[in-house]
C-alpha atoms as a PDB file:
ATOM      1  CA  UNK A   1       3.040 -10.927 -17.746  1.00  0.00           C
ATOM      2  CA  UNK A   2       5.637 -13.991 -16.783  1.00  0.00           C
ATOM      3  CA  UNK A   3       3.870 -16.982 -16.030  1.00  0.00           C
ATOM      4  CA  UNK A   4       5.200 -16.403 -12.314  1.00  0.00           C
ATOM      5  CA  UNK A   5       3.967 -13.174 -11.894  1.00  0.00           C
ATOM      6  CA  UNK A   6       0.302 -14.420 -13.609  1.00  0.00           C
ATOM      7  CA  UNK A   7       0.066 -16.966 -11.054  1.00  0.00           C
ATOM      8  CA  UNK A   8       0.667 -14.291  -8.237  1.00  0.00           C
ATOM      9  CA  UNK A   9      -2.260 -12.459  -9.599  1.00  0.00           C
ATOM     10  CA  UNK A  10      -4.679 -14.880  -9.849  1.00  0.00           C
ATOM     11  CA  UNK A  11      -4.477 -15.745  -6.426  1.00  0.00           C
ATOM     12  CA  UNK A  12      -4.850 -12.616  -5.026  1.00  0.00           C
ATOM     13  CA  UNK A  13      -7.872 -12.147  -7.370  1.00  0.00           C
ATOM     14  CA  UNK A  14      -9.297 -15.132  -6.183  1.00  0.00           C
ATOM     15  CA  UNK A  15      -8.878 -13.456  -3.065  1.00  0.00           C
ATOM     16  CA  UNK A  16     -10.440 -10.493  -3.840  1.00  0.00           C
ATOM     17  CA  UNK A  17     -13.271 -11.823  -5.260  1.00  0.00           C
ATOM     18  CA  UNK A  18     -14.124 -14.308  -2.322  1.00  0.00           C
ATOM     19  CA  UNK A  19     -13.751 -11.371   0.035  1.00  0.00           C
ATOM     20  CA  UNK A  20     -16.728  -9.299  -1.894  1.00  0.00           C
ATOM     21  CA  UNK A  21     -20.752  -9.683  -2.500  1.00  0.00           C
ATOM     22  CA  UNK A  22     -21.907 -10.424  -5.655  1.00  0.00           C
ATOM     23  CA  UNK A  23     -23.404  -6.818  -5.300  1.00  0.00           C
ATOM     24  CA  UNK A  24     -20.275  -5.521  -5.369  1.00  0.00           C
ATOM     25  CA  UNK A  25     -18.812  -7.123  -8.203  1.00  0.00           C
ATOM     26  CA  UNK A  26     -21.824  -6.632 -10.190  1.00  0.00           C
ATOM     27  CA  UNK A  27     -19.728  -2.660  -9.866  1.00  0.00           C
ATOM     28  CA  UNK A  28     -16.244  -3.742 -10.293  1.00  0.00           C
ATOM     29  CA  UNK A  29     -14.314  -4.926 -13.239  1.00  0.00           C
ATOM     30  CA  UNK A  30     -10.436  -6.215 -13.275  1.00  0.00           C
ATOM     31  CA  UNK A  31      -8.507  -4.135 -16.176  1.00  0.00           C
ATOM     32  CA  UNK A  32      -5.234  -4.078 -17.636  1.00  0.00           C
ATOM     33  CA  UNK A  33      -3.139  -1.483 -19.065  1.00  0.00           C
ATOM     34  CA  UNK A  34       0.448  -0.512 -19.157  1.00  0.00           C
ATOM     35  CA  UNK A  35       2.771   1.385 -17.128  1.00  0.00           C
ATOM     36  CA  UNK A  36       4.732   4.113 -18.447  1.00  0.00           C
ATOM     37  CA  UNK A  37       7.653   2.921 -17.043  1.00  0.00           C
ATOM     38  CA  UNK A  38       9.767   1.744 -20.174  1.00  0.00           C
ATOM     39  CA  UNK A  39      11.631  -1.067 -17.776  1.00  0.00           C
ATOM     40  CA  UNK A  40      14.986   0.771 -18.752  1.00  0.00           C
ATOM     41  CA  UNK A  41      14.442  -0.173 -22.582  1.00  0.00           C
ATOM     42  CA  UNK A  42      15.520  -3.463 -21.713  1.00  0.00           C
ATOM     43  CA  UNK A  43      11.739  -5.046 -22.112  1.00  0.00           C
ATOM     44  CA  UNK A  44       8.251  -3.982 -22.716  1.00  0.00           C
ATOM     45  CA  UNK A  45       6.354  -2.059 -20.225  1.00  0.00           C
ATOM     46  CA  UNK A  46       5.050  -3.781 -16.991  1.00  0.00           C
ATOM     47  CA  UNK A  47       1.305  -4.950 -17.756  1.00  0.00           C
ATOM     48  CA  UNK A  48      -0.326  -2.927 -15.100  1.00  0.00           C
ATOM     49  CA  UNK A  49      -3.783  -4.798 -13.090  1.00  0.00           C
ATOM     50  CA  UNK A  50      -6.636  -2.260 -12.533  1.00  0.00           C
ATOM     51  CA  UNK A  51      -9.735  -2.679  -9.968  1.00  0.00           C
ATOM     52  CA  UNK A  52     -12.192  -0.866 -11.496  1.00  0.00           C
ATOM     53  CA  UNK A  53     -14.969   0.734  -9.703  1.00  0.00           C
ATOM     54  CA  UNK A  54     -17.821   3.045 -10.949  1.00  0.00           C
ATOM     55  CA  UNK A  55     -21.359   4.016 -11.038  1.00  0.00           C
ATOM     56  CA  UNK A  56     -23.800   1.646 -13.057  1.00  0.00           C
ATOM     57  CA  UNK A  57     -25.069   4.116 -15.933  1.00  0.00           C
ATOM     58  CA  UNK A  58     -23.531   5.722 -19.233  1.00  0.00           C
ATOM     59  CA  UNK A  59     -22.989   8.624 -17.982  1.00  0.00           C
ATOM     60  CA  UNK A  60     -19.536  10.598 -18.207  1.00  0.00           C
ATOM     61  CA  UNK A  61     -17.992  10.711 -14.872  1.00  0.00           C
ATOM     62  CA  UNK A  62     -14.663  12.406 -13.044  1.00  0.00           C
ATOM     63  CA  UNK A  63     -12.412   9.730 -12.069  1.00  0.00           C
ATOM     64  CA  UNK A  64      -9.796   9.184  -9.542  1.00  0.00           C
ATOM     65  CA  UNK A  65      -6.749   6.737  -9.563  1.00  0.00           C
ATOM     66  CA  UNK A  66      -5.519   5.421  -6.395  1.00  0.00           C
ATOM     67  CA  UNK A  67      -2.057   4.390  -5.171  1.00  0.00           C
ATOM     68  CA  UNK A  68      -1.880   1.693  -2.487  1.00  0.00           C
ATOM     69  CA  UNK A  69       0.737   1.639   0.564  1.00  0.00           C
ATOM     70  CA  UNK A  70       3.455  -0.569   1.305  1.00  0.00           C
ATOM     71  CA  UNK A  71       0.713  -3.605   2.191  1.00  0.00           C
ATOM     72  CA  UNK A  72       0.183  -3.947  -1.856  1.00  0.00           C
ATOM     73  CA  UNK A  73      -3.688  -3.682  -3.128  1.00  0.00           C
ATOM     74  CA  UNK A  74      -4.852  -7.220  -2.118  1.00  0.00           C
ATOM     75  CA  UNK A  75      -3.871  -9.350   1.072  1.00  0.00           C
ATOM     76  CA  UNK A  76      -4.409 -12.235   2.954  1.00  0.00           C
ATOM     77  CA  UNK A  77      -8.049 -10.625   3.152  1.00  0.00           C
ATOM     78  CA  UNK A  78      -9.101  -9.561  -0.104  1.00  0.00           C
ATOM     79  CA  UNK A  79      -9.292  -5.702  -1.122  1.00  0.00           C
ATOM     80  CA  UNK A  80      -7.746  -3.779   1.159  1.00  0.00           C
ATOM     81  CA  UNK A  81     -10.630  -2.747   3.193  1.00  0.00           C
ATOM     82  CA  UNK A  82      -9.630   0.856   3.610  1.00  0.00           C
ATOM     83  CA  UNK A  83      -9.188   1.626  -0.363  1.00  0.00           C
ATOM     84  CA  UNK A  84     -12.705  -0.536  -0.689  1.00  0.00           C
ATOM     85  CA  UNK A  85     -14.167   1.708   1.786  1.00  0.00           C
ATOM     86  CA  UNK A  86     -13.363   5.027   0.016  1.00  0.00           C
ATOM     87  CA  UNK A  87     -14.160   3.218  -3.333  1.00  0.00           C
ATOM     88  CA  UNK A  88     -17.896   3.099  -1.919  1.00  0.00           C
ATOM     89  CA  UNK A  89     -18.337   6.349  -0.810  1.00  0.00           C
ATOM     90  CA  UNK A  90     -16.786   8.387  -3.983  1.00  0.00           C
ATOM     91  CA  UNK A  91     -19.003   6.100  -6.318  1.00  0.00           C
ATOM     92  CA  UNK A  92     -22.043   6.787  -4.432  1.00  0.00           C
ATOM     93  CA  UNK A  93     -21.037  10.760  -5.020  1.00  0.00           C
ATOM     94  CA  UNK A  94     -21.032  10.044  -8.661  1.00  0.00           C
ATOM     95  CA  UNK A  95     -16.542   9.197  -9.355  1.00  0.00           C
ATOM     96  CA  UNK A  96     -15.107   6.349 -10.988  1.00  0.00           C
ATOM     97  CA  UNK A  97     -12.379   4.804  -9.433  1.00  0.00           C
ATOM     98  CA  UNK A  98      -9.467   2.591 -10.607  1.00  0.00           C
ATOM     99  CA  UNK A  99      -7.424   1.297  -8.202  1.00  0.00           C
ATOM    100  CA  UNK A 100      -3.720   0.768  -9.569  1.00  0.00           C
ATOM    101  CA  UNK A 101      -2.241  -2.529  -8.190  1.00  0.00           C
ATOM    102  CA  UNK A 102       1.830  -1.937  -8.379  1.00  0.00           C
ATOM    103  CA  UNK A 103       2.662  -4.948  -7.119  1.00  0.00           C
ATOM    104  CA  UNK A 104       1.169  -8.344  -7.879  1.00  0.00           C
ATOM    105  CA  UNK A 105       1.428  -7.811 -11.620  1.00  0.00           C
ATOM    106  CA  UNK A 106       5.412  -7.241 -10.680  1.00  0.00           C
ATOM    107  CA  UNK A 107       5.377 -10.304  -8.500  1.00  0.00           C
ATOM    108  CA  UNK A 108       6.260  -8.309  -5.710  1.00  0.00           C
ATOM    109  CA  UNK A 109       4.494  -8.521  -2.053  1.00  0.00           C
ATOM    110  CA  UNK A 110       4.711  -6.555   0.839  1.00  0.00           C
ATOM    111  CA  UNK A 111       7.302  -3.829   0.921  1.00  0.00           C
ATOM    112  CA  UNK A 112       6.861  -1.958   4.010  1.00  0.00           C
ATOM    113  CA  UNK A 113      10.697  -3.361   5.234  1.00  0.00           C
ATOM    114  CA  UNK A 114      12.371  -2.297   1.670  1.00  0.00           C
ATOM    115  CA  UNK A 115      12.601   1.277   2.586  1.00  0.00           C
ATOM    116  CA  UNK A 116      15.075   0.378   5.056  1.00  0.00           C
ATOM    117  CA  UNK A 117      16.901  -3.008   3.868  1.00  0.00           C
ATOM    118  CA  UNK A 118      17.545  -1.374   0.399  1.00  0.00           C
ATOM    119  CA  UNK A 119      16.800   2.193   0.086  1.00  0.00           C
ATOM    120  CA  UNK A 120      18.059   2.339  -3.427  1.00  0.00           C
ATOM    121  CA  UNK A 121      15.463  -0.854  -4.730  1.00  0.00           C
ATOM    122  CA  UNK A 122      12.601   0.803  -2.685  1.00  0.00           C
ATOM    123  CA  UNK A 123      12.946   4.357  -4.442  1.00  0.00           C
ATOM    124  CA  UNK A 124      13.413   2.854  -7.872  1.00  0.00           C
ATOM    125  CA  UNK A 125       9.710   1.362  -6.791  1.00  0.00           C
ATOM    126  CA  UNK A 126       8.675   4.548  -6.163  1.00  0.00           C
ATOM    127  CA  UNK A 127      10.078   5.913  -9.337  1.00  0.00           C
ATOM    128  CA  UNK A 128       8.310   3.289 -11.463  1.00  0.00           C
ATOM    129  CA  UNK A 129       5.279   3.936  -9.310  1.00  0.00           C
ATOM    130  CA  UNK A 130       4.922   7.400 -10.578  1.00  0.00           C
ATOM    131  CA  UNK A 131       5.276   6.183 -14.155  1.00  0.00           C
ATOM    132  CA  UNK A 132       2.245   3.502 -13.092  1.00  0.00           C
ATOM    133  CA  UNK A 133      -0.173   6.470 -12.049  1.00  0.00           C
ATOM    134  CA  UNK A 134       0.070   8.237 -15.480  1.00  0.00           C
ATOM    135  CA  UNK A 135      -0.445   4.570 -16.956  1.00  0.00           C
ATOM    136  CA  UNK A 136      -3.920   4.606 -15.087  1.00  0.00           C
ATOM    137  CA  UNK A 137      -4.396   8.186 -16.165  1.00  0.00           C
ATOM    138  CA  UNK A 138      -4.190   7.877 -19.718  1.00  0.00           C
ATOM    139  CA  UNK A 139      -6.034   4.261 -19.787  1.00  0.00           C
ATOM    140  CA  UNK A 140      -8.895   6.738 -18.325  1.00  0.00           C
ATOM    141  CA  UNK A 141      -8.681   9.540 -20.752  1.00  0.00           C
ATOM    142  CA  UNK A 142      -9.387   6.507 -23.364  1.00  0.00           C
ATOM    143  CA  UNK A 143     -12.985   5.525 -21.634  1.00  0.00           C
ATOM    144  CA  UNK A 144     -15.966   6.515 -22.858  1.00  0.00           C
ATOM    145  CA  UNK A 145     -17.285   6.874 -19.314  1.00  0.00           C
ATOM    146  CA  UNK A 146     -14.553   9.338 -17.728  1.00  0.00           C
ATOM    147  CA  UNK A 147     -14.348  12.955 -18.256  1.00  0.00           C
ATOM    148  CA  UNK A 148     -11.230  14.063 -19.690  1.00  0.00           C
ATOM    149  CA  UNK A 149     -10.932  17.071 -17.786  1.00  0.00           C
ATOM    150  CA  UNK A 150     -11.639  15.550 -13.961  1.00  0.00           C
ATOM    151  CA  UNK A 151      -9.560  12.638 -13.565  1.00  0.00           C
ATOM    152  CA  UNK A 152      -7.249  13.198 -10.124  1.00  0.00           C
ATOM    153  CA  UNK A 153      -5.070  10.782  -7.689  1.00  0.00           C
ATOM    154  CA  UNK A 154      -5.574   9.805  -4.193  1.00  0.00           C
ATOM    155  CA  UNK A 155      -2.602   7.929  -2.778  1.00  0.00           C
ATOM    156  CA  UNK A 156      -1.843   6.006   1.002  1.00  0.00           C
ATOM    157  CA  UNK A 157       1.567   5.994   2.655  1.00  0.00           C
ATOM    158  CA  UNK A 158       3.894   4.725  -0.104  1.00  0.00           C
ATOM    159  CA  UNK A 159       1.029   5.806  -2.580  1.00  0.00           C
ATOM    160  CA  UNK A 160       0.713   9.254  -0.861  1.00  0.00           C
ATOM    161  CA  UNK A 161       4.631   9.566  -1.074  1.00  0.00           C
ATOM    162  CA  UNK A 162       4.182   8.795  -4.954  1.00  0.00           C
ATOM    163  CA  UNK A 163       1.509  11.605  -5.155  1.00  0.00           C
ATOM    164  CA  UNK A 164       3.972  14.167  -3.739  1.00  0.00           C
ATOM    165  CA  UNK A 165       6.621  13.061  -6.783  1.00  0.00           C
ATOM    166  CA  UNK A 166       3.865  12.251  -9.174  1.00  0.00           C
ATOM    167  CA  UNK A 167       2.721  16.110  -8.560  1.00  0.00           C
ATOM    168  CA  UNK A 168       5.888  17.757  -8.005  1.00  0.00           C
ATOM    169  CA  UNK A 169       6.349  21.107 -11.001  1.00  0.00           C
ATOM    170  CA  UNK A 170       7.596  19.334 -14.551  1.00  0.00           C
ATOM    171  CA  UNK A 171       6.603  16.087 -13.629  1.00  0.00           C
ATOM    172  CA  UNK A 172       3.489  15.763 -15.221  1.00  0.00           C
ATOM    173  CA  UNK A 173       5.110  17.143 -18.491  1.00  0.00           C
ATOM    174  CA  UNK A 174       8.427  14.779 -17.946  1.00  0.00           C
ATOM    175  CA  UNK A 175       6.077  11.956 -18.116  1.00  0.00           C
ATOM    176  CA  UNK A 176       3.242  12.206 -19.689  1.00  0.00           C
ATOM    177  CA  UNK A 177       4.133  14.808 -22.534  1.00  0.00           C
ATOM    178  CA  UNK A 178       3.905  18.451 -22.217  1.00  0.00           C
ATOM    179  CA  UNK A 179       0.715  19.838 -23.382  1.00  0.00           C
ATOM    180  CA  UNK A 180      -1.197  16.421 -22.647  1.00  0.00           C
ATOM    181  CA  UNK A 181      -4.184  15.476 -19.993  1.00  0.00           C
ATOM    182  CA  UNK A 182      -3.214  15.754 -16.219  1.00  0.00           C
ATOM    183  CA  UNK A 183      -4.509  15.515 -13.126  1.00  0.00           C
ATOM    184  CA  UNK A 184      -6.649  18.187 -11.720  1.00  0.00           C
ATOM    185  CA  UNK A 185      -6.502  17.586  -8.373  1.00  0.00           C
ATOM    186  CA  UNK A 186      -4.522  14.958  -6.012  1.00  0.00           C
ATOM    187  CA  UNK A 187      -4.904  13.828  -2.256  1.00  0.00           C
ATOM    188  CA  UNK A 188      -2.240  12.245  -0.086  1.00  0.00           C
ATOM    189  CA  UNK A 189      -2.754  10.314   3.326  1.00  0.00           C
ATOM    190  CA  UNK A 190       0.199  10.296   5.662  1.00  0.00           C
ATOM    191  CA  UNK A 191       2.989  10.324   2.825  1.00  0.00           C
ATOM    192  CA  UNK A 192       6.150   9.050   2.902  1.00  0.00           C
ATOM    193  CA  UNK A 193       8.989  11.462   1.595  1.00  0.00           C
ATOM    194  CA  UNK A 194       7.398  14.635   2.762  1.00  0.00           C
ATOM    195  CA  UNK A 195       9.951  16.144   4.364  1.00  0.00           C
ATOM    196  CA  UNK A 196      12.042  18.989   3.131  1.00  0.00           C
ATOM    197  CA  UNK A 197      15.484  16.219   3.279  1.00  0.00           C
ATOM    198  CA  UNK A 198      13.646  13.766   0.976  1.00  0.00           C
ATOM    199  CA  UNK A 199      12.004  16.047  -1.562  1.00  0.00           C
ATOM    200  CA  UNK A 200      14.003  17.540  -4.215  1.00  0.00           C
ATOM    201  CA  UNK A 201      15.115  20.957  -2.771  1.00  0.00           C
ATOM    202  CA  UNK A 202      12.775  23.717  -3.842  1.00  0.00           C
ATOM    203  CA  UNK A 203      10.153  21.149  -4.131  1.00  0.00           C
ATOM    204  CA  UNK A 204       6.865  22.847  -5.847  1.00  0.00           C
ATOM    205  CA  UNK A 205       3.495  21.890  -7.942  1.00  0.00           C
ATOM    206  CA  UNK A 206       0.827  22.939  -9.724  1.00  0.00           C
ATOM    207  CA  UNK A 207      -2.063  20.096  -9.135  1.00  0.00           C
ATOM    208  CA  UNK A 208      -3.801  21.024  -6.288  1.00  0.00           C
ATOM    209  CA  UNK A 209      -2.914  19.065  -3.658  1.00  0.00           C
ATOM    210  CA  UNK A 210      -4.932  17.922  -0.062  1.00  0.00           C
ATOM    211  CA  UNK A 211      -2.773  16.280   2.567  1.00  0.00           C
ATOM    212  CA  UNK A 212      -4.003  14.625   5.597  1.00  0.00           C
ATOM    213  CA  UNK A 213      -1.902  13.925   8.203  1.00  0.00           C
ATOM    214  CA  UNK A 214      -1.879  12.429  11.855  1.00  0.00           C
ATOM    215  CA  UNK A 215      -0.723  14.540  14.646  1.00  0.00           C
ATOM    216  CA  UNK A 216       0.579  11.404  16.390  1.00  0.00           C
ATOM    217  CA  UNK A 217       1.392   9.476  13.685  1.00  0.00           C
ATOM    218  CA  UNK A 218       5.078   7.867  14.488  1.00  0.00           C
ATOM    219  CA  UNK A 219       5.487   6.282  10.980  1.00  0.00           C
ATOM    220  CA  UNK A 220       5.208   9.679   8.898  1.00  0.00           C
ATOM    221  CA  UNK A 221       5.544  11.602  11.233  1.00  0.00           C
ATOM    222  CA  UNK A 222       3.695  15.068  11.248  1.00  0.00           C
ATOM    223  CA  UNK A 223       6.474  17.546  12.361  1.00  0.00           C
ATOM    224  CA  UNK A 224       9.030  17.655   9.287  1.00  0.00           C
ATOM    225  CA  UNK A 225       5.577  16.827   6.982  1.00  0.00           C
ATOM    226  CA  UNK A 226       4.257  20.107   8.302  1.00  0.00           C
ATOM    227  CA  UNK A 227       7.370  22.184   7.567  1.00  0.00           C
ATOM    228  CA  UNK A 228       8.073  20.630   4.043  1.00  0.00           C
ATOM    229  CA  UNK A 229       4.677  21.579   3.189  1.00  0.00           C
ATOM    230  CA  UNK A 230       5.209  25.674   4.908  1.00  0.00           C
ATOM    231  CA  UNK A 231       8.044  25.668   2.637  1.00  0.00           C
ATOM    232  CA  UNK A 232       6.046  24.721  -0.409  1.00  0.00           C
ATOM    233  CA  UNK A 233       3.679  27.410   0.218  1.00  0.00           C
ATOM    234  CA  UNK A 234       6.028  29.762   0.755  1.00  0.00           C
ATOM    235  CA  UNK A 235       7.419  29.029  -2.868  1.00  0.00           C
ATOM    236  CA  UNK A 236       3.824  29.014  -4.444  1.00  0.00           C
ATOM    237  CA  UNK A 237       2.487  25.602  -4.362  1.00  0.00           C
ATOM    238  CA  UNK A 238      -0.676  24.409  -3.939  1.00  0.00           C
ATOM    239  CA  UNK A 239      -0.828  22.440  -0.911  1.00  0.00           C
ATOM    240  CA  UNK A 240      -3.721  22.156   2.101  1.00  0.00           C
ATOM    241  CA  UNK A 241      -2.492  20.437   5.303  1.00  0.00           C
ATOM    242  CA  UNK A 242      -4.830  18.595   7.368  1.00  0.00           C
ATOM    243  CA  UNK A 243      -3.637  17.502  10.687  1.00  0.00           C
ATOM    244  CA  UNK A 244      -5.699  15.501  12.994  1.00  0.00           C
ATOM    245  CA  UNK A 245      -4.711  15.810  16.589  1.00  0.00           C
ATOM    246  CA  UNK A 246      -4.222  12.234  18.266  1.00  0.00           C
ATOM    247  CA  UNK A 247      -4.625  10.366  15.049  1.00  0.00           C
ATOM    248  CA  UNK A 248      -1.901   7.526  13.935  1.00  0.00           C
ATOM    249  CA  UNK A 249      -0.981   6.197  10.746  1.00  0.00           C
ATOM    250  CA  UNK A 250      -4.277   5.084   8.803  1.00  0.00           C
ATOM    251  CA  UNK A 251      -6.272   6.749  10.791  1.00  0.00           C
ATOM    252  CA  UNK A 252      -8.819   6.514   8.102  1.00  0.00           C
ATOM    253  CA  UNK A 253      -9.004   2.785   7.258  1.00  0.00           C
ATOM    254  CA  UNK A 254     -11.823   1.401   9.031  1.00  0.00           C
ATOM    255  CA  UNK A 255     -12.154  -1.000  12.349  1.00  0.00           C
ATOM    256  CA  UNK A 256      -8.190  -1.352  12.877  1.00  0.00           C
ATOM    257  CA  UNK A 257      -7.499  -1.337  16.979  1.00  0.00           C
ATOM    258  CA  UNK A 258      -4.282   0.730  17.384  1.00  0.00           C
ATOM    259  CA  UNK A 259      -1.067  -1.915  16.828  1.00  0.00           C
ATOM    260  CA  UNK A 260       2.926  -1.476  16.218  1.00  0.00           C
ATOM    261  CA  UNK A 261       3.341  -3.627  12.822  1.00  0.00           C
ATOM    262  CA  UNK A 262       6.234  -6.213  12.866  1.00  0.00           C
ATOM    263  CA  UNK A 263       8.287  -4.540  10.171  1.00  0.00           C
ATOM    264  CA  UNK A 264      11.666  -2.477   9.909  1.00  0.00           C
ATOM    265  CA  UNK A 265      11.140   1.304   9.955  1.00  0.00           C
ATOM    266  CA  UNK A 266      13.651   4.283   9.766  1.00  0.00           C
ATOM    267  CA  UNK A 267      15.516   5.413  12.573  1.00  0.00           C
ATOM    268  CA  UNK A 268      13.125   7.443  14.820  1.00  0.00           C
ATOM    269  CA  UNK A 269      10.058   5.829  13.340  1.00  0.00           C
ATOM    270  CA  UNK A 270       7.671   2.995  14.867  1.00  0.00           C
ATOM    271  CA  UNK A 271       5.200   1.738  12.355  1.00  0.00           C
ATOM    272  CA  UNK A 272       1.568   2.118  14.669  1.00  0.00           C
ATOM    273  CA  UNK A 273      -0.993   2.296  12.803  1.00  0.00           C
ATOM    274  CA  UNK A 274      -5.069   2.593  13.547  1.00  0.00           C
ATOM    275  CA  UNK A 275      -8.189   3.983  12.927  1.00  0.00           C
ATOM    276  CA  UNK A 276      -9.415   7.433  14.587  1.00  0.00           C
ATOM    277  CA  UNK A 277     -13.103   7.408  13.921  1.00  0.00           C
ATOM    278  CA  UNK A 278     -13.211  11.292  14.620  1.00  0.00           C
ATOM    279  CA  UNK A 279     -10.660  11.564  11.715  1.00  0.00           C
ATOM    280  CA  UNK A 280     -11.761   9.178   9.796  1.00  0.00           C
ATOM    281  CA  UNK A 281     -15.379  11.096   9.766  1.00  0.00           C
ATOM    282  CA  UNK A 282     -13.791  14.210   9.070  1.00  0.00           C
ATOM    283  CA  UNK A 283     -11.762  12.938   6.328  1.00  0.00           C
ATOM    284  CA  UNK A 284     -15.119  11.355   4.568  1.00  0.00           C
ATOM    285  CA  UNK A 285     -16.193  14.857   4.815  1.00  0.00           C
ATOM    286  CA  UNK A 286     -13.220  16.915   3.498  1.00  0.00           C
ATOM    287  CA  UNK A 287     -11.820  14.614   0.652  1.00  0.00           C
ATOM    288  CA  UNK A 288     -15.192  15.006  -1.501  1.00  0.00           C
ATOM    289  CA  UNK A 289     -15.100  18.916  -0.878  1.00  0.00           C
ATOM    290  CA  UNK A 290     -12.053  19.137  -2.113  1.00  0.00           C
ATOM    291  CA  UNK A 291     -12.578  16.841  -4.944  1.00  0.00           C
ATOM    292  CA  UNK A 292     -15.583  18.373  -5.761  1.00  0.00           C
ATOM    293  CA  UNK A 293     -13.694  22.080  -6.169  1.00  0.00           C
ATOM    294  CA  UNK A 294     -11.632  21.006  -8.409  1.00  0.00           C
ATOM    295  CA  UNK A 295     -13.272  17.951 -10.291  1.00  0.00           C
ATOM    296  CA  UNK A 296     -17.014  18.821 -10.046  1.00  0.00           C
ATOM    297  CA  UNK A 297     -19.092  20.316 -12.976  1.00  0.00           C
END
């Protein structure tokens, strides 16, 4: 890690930890691992940071890895409060969790602009992103507290959009080996790139996959989402669409009024976002059925 990059990180760790009870900490270790993402052989791997999360006994445990949006893991604020939220609910149901932090380790910060002042940087991110999740899911096949065989991915936004390439058929092969460990099931929160014009055409998969949605959301918006994923079906993926009439863009993360952020968007796109405590509920409810279906004993 360049000495930049370290600093970077330990402020936003000092962050994080002033934003948390010593409770909480006593339940959360910071890890390091590397990305798959070779750098384009011109240096080492990016040194990956890890928030890890899990229950306070021996025990083997399914685990999930989750992908943060464009905001980056840690603010202003500490932990984002809507990946801490989810963090306490799937360890009190028995899952480890290790939160994959993309950015401050690159010395990057917020890119919810890039998207649209340079398209071609912000999908490389993504690309590298994907390569980051399969980092965090073999660093978990290597614990002695993690089942093998129920490790999945739950991703926001930008991290939703990297589930949907993360997922997509011959990806998990392409880049994690054929024949190797993968995820068993995957969950993605109002993705980006789900749409049938951003997906690589006859876009299919093989992980389960759960997507929730907004009906109102103006960010990712619902419409094209909806028919991207009727065309995956059609072609034999495994995809369940969730949409939640009236919600917005994290609807899930907790106590956020409904508020236009101050960043650039794509044409036809205004970046609300805010909680819908009806869909939030729900989707505390139908997240741990699914995982449970797929990664439960």
């Amino acid at each position: 890690m360049r000495y930049r990059e370290a600093i970077a990180y330990l402020i936003a760790l000092i962050l994080f930890c002033g934003g948390y009870s010593s409770a909480a900490q006593d339940a959360h270790s910071v890890v390091h691992f590397p990305s798959l993402d070779d750098n384009e052989s011109r240096r080492p791997a990016t040194m990956l940071a890890g928030h890890l999360f899990r229950p306070l006994d021996d025990s083997r445990r399914p685990a999930l890895v989750f992908l943060h949006g464009c905001g980056g893991l840690i603010g202003s604020r500490g932990l984002d409060d809507r990946e801490a939220s989810w963090a306490g609910e799937l360890n009190r149901l028995g899952y480890a969790v290790l939160m994959v932090d993309s950015y401050a380790p690159r010395g990057i910060g917020n890119t919810c602009s890039l998207r649209v002042s340079d398209p071609g940087q912000w999908m490389s991110l993504m690309q590298r992103r994907e390569r980051d999740a399969y980092g965090a899911l073999r660093f978990l096949l290597a614990q002695p507290f993690v089942r093998p065989d129920r490790i999945g991915m739950i991703g926001w936004s930008q991290g939703g959009g990297v589930v949907l390439l993360s997922t997509r058929a011959g990806e998990p092969a392409r880049l994690n080996a054929a024949g190797s460990a993968s995820f068993r099931a995957a969950v993605a929160f109002y993705p980006v790139l789900c749409s049938d014009n951003e997906q690589t055409p006859g876009w299919s998969n093989e992980i389960p996959l759960l997507l929730l949605q907004g009906a109102s959301d103006t960010w990712t918006q619902a419409a094209p989402c909806q028919r991207f994923v009727e065309s995956a079906v059609a072609r034999g993926a495994k995809v369940d669409i969730q949409l939640y009439p009236g919600a917005h863009h994290a609807f899930d993360a907790p106590n956020t009024p409904l508020q236009l952020l101050p960043v650039q968007s794509p044409p036809g796109t205004l970046p609300y976002i805010g909680t819908d405590p009806a869909a939030r509920r729900n989707a505390f409810e139908r997240v741990p059925a699914f995982l449970a279906r797929y990664l439960g004993n």
